[in-house]
Protein backbone atom coordinates (compact mmCIF):
# COMPACT_ATOMS: atom_id res chain seq x y z
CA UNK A 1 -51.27 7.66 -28.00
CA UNK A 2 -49.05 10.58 -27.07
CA UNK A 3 -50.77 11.06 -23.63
CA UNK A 4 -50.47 7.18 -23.33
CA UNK A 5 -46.35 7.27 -23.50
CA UNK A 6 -46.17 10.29 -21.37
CA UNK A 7 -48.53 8.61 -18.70
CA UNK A 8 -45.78 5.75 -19.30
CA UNK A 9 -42.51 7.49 -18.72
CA UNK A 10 -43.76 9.75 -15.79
CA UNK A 11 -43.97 6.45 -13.38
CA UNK A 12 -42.12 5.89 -10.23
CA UNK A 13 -40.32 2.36 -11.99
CA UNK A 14 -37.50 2.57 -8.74
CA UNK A 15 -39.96 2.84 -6.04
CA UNK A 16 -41.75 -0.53 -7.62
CA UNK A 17 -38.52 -2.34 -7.13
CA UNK A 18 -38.41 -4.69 -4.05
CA UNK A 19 -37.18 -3.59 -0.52
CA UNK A 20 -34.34 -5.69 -0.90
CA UNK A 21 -33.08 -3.83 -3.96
CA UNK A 22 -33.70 -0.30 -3.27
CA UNK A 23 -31.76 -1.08 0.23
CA UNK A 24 -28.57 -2.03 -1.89
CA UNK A 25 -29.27 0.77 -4.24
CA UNK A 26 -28.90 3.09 -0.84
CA UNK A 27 -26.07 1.25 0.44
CA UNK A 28 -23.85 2.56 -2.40
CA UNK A 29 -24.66 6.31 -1.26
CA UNK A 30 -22.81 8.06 1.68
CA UNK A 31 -25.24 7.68 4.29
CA UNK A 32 -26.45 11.03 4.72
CA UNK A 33 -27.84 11.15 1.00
CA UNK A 34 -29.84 7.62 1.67
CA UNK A 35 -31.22 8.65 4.78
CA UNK A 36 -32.58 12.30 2.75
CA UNK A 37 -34.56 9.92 0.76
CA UNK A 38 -37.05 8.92 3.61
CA UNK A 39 -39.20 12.39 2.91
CA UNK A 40 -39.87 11.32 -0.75
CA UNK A 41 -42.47 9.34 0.43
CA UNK A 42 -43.92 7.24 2.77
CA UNK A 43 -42.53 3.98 -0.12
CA UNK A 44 -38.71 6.04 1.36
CA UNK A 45 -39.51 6.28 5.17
CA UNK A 46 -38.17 3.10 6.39
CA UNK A 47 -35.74 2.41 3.76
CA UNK A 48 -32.34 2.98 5.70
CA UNK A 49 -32.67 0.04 7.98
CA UNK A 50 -32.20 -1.84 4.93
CA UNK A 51 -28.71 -0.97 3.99
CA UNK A 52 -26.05 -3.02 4.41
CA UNK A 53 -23.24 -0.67 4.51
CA UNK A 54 -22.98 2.90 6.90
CA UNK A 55 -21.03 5.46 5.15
CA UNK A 56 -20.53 8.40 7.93
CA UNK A 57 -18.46 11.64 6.76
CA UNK A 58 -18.44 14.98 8.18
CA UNK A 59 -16.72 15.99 5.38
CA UNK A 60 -19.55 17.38 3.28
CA UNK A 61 -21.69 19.25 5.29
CA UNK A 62 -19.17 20.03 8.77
CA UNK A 63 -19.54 18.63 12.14
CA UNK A 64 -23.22 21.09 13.15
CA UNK A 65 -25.57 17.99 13.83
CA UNK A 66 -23.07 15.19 12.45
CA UNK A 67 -22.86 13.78 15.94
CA UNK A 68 -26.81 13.77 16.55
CA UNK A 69 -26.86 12.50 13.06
CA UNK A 70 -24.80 9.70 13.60
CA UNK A 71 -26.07 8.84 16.99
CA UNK A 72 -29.85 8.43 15.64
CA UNK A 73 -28.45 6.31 12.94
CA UNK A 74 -26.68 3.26 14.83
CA UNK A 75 -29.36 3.79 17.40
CA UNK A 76 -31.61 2.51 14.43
CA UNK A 77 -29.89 0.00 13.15
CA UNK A 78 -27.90 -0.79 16.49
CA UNK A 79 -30.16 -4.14 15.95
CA UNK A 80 -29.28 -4.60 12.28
CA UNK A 81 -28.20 -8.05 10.74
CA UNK A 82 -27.47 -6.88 7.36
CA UNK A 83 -24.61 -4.10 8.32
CA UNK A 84 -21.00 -5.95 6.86
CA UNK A 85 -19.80 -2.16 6.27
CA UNK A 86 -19.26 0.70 8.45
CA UNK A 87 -17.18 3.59 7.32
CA UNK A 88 -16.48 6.67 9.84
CA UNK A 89 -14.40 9.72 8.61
CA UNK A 90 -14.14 13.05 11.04
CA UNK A 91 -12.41 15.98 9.24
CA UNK A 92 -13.69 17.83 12.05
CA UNK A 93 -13.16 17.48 15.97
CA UNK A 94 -16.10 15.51 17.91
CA UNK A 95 -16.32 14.74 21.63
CA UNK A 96 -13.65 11.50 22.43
CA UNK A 97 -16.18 9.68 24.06
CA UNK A 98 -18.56 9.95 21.82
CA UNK A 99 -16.36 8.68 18.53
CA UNK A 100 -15.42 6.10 20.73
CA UNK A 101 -18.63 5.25 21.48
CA UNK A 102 -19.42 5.01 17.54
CA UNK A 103 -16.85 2.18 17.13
CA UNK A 104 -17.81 0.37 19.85
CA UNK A 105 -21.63 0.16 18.38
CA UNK A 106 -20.13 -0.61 15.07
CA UNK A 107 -18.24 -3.75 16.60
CA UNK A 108 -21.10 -4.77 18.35
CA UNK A 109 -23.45 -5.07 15.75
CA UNK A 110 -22.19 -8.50 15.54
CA UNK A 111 -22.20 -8.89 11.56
CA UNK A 112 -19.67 -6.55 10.45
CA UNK A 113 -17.03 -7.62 7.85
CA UNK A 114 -15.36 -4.51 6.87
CA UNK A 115 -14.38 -1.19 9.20
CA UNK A 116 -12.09 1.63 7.96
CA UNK A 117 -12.11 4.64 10.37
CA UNK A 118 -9.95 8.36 9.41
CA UNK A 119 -9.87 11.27 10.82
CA UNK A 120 -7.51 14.18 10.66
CA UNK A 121 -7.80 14.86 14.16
CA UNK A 122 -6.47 12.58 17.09
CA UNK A 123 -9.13 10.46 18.40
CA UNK A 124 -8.13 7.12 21.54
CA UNK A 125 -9.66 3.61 20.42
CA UNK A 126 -10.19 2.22 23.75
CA UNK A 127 -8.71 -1.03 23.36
CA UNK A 128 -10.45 -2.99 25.63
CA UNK A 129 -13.57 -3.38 23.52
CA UNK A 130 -11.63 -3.18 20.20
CA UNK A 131 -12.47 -6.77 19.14
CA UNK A 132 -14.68 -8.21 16.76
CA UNK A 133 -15.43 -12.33 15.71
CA UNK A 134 -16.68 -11.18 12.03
CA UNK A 135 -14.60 -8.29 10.76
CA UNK A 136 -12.62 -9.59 7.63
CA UNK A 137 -11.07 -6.17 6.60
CA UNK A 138 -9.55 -3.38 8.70
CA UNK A 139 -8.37 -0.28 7.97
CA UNK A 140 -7.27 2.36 10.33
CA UNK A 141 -6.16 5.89 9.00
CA UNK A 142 -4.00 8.81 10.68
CA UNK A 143 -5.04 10.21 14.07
CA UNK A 144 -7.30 7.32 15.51
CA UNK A 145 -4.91 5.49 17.52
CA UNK A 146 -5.31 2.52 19.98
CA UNK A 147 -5.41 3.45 24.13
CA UNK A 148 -4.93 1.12 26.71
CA UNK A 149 -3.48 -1.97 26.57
CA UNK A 150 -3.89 -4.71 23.88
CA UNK A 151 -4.07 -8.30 24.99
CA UNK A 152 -0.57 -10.00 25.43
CA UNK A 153 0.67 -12.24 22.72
CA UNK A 154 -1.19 -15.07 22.31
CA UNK A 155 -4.28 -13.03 22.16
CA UNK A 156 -7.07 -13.37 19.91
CA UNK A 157 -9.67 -10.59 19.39
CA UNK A 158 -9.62 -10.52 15.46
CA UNK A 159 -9.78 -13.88 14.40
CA UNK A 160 -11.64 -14.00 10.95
CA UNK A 161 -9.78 -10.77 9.79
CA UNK A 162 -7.90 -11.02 6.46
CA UNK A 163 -6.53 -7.76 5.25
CA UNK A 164 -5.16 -5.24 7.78
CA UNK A 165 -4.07 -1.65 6.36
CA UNK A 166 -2.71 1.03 8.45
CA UNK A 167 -1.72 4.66 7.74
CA UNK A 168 0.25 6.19 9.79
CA UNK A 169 -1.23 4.82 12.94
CA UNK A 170 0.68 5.91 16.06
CA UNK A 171 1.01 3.26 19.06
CA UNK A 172 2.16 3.45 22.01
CA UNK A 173 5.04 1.24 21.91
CA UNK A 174 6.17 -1.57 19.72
CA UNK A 175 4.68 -4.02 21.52
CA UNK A 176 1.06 -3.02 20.89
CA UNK A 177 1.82 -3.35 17.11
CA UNK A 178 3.11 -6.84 17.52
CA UNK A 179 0.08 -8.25 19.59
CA UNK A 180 -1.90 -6.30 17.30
CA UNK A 181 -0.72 -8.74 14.25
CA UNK A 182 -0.09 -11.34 16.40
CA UNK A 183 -4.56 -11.14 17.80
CA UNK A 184 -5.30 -12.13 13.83
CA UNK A 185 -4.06 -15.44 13.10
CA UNK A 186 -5.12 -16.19 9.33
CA UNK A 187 -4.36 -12.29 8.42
CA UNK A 188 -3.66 -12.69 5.01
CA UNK A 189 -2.67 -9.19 3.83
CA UNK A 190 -1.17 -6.28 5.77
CA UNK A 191 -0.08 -3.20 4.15
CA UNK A 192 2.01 -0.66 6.48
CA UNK A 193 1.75 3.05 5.32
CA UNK A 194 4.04 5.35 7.23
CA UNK A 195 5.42 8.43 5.13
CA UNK A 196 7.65 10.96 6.87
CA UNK A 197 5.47 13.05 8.38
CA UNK A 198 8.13 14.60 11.53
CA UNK A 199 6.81 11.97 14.32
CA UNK A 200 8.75 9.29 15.52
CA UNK A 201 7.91 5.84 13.11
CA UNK A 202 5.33 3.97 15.12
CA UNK A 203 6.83 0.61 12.73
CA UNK A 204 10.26 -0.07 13.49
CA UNK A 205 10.90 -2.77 10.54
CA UNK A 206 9.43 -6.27 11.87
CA UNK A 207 6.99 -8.26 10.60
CA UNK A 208 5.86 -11.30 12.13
CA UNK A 209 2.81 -13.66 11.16
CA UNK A 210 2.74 -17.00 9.53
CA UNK A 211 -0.36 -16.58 7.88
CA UNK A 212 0.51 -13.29 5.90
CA UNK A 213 0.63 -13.84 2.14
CA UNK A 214 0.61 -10.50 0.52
CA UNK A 215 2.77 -7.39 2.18
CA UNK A 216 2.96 -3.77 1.72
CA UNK A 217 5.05 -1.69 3.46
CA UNK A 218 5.80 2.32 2.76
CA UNK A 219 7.82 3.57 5.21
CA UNK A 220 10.14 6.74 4.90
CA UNK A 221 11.68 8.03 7.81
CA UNK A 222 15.16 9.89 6.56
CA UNK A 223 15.58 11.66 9.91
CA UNK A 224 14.92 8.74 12.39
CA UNK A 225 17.86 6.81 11.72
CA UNK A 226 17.71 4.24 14.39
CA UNK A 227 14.11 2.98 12.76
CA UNK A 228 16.22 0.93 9.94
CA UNK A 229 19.40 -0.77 12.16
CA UNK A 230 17.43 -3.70 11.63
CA UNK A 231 14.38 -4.89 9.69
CA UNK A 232 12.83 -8.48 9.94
CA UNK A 233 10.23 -10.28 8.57
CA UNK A 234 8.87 -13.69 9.64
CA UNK A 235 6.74 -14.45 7.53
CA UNK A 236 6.91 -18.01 5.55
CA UNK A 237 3.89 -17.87 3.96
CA UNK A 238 4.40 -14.21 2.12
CA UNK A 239 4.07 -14.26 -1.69
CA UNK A 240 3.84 -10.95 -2.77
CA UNK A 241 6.51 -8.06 -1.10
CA UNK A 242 6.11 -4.13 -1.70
CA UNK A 243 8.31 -2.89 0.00
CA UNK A 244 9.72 0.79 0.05
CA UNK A 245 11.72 2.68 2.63
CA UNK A 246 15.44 3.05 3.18
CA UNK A 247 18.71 0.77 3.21
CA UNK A 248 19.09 -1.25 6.53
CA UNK A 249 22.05 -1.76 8.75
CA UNK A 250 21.17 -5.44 8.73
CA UNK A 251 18.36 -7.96 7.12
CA UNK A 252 16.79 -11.27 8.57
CA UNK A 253 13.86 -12.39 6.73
CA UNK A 254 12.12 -15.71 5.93
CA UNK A 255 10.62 -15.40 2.64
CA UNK A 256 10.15 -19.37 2.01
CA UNK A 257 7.07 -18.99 -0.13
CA UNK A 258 7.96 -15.35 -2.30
CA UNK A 259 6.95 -15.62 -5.38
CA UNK A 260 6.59 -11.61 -6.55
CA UNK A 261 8.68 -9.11 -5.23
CA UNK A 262 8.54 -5.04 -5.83
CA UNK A 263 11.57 -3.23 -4.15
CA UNK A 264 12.30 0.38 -3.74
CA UNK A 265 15.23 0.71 -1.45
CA UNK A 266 16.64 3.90 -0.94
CA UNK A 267 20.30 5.16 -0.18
CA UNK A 268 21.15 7.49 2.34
CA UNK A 269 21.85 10.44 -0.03
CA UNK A 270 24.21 12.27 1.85
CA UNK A 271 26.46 9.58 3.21
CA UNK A 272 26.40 8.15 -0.20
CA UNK A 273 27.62 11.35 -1.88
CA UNK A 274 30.01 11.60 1.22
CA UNK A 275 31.51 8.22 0.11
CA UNK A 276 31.98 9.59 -3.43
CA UNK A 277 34.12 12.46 -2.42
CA UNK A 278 35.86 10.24 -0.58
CA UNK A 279 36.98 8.18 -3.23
CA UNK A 280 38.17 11.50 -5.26
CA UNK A 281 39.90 12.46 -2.36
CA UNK A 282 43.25 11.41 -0.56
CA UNK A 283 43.24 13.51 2.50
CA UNK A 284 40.76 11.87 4.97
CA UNK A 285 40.03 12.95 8.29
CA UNK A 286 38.78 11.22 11.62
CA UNK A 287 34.96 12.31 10.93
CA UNK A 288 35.17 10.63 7.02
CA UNK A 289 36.67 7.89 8.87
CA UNK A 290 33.35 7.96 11.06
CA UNK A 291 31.22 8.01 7.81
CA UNK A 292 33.45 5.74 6.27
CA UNK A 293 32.05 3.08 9.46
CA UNK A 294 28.44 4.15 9.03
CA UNK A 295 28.39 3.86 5.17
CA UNK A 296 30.06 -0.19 5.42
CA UNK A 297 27.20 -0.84 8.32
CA UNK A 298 24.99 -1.14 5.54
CA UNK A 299 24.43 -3.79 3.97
CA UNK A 300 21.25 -5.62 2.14
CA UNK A 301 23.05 -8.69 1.03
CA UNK A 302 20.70 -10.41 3.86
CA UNK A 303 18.03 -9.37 2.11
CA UNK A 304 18.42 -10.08 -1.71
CA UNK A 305 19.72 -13.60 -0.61
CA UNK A 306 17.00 -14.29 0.63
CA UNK A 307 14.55 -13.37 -2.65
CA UNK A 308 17.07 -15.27 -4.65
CA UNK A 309 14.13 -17.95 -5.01
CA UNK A 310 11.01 -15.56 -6.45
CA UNK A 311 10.03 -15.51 -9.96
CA UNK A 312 9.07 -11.70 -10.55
CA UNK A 313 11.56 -8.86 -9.68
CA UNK A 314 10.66 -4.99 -9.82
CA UNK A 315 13.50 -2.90 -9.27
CA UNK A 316 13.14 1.03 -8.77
CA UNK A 317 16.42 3.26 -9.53
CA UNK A 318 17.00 3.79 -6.53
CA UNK A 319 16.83 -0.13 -5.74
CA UNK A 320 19.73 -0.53 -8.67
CA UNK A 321 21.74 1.71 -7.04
CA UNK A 322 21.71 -0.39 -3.39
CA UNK A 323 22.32 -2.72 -4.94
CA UNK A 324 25.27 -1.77 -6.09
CA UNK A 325 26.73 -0.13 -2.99
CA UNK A 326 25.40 -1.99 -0.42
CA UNK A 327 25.30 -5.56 -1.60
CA UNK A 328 28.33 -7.54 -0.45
CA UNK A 329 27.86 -10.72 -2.87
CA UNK A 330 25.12 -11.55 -5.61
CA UNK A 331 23.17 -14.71 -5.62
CA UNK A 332 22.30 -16.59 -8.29
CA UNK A 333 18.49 -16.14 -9.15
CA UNK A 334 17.82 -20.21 -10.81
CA UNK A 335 14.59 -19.45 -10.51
CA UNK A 336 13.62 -15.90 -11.93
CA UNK A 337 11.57 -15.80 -15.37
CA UNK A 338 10.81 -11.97 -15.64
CA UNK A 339 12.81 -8.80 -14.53
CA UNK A 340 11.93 -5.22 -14.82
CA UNK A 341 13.73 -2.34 -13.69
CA UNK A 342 14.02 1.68 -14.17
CA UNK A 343 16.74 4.09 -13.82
CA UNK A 344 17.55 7.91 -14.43
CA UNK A 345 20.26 7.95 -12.25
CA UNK A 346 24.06 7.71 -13.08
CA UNK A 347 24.94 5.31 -10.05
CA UNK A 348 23.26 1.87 -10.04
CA UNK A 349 23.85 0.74 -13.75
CA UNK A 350 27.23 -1.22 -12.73
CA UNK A 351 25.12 -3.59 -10.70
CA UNK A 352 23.24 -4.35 -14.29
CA UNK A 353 25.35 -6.58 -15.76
CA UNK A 354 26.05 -8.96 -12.85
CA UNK A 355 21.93 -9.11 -12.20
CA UNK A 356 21.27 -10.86 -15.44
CA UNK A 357 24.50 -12.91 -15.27
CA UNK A 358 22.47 -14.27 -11.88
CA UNK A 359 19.45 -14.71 -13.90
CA UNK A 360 20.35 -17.31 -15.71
CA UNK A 361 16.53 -18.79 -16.72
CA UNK A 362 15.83 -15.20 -17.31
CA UNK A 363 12.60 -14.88 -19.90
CA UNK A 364 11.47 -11.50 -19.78
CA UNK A 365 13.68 -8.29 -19.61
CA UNK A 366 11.87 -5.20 -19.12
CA UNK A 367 13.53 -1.91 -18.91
CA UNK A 368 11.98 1.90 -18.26
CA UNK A 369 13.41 3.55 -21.17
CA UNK A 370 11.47 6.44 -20.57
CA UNK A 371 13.45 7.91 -17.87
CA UNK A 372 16.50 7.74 -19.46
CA UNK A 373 14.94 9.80 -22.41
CA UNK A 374 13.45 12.35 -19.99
CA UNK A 375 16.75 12.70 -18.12
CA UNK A 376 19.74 12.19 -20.49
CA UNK A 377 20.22 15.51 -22.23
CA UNK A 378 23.10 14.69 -24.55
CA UNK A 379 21.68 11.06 -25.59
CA UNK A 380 21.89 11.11 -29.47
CA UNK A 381 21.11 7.29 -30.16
CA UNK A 382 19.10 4.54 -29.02
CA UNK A 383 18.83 0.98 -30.19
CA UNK A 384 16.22 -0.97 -29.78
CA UNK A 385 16.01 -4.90 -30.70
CA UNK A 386 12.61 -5.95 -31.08
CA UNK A 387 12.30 -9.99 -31.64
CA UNK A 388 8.62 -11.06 -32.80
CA UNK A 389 7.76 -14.35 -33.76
CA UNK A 390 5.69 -14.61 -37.08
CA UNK A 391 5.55 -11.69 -37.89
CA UNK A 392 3.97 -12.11 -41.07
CA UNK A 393 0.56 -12.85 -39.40
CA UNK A 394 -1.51 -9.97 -39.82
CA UNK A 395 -1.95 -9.43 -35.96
CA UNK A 396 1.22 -9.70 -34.77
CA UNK A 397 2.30 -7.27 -37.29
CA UNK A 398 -0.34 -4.52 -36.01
CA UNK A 399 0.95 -5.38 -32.10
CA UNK A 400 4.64 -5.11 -33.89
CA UNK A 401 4.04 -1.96 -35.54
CA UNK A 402 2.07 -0.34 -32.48
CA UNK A 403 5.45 -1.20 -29.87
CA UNK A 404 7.48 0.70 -32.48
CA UNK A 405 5.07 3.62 -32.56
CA UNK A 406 4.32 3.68 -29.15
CA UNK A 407 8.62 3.60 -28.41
CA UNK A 408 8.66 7.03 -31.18
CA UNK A 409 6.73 8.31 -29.85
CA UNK A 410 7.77 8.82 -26.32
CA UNK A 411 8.96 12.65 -25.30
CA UNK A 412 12.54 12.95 -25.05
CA UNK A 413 14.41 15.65 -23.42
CA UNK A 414 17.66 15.70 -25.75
CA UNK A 415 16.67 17.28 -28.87
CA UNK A 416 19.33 15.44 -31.46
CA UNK A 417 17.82 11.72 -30.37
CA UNK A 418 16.79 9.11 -32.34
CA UNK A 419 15.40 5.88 -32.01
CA UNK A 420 16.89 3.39 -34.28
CA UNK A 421 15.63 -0.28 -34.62
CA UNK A 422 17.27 -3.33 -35.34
């Protein structure tokens, strides 16, 4: 009986599962591991071609025989109808030609839904054969960048892709990122990634496509100054915004169909500390005068006017405080049903009260506290109102009893608070 289960538990049960199977079961390793499993047995050998998604890294084991590697691979599958998925990362510096080369087979293979290339190198997409009638998702990280010319506007070489993400992606003009979202006309999601990182912003704050519905856009660029006179977005069809960067010099957007919108628009620090001393001050010179010019130029009234419609608002701190400064006149918000915001700063709670006197259909009110109990080192008391309906049902007690726990519970940096509930 014993020899019986051991007999039992000793077989092979994944190499009895269909081709089919064991090709998705590969798919969901990185390449290199799913092709090592061709020398299990001779069941292995011919495996690979079955995978429907090409994982390719050089991260792991370092560029000695990653090209060769990657080379024999597409030139097996180069025939392939089952790739939707190719993934290329280089951490380490290949020939141009022959990364090129790479992306080119991948868009040819004529069934692809899904390509996201990175690198931390700089490597030319020749843009001539960067087209594809099947890819659905892009994504394009650091140091690849596009060479050449793109076709003009009016231009289609994308047109079944959907969701376009971009990190950091250098081009060489303006131009080529316009015709770039311009060549996919049902693009549905784009999210723009561009963190300071000392080059010159490749995104100079427009946005134009009236098929985009969902938008993300990080893009901090303190010392290029001239990369936020003026930001515009076209886009009629957008229902969710993320949007982060700094205050503009001027807003024109077309946000017809916004229903969601998270903001985190940041001051300029040091012109808006320069206005404060100003204010304490009553000897001003020609260059506060200057300042005095640069700090009125901003102004996001353009902007919040035009969200006045949406029926989710997210406000960071530093969002509160623009607010505050920058905007000339507050809308009323008929439609907005829930507002949440956060603030551990000092500036940006004046704005508060004239936000929820705009609000006037307001239903939900959510507010950070724990910033202001991780920042405010003299706070001594904090009221909290918490309104539950029925709260004699056993369930709705518990949820009742855990929001009061859960609010005691958070750390506080002032060592005399307390949390008193009413």
């Amino acid at each position: 009986m014993c020899a019986h289960r051991v007999g039992m538990g000793s077989r092979d049960l994944i190499s009895s599962l269909p081709d089919e199977v064991l090709g998705k079961i590969l798919s969901f390793l990185p390449t290199h591991i799913a092709a090592s499993t061709s020398v299990l047995s001779k069941r292995w050998r011919n495996l690979l071609a079955l995978v429907n998604k090409l994982d390719l890294s050089d991260a792991s084991g370092g560029p000695l025989g990653f090209p060769e590697f990657v080379d024999k691979t597409l030139a097996l599958l180069k025939n392939s109808s089952l790739i939707k998925t190719f993934h290329l990362n280089c951490e380490h510096r290949h020939e141009d030609s022959r990364v090129d080369g790479w992306i080119r087979t991948a868009l040819e293979l004529g069934f692809l839904e899904e390509l996201r290339l990175e690198t931390v190198g700089m490597y030319s997409i020749e843009t001539e054969f960067f087209t594809s009638n099947t890819l659905v998702d892009l994504t394009i990280c650091d140091g690849f960048y596009p060479d050449g010319r793109l076709p003009p506007a009016g231009g289609v070489f994308f047109p079944a892709l959907k969701r376009l993400s971009l990190f950091s992606v250098a081009f060489a003009d303006c131009a080529m990122y316009d015709d770039l979202v311009l060549g996919c006309p049902v693009l549905e999601e784009l999210f723009l990634h561009y963190p300071d990182d000392n080059n010159p912003p490749a995104w100079t704050g427009d946005v134009s496509s009236s098929s985009i519905e969902r938008l993300t856009i990080i893009h901090h660029y303190p010392d290029y100054r001239e990369a936020y006179e003026f930001v515009s977005f076209t886009t009629p069809s957008l229902l969710y915004l993320d949007y982060s960067g700094y205050v503009a010099d001027q807003y024109d957007v077309d946000f017809d169909s916004l229903v969601e919108a998270r903001l985190d628009i940041r001051p300029w620090e040091a012109f808006t500390d320069e206005h404060d001393d100003r204010s304490d001050s009553e000897d001003d010179d020609s260059d506060s005068e200057d300042d005095a010019d640069s700090f009125s130029s901003w102004d996001v009234t353009g902007l919040v006017t035009k969200i006045s419609n949406i029926k989710t608002l997210h406000l960071s701190s530093d969002s509160l405080e623009v607010f505050h400064f920058y905007c000339r006149s507050m809308p009323v918000f008929h439609n907005l049903l829930t507002l949440s915001f956060e603030s551990d700063k000092e500036k940006g709670w004046q704005v508060v009260p004239l936000l929820l006197n705009s609000s006037p259909n307001l239903e939900t009110l959510v507010i950070k506290i724990s910033h202001f109990l991780a920042n405010l080192k003299c706070l001594e008391t904090v009221k909290v109102g918490v309104e539950v309906d029925n709260q004699q049902e056993n369930h709705v007690h518990k949820r009742y009893i855990g929001i009061i726990n859960a609010l005691i519970k958070l750390p506080r940096v002032s060592p005399n608070c307390q949390i008193q509930f009413f």
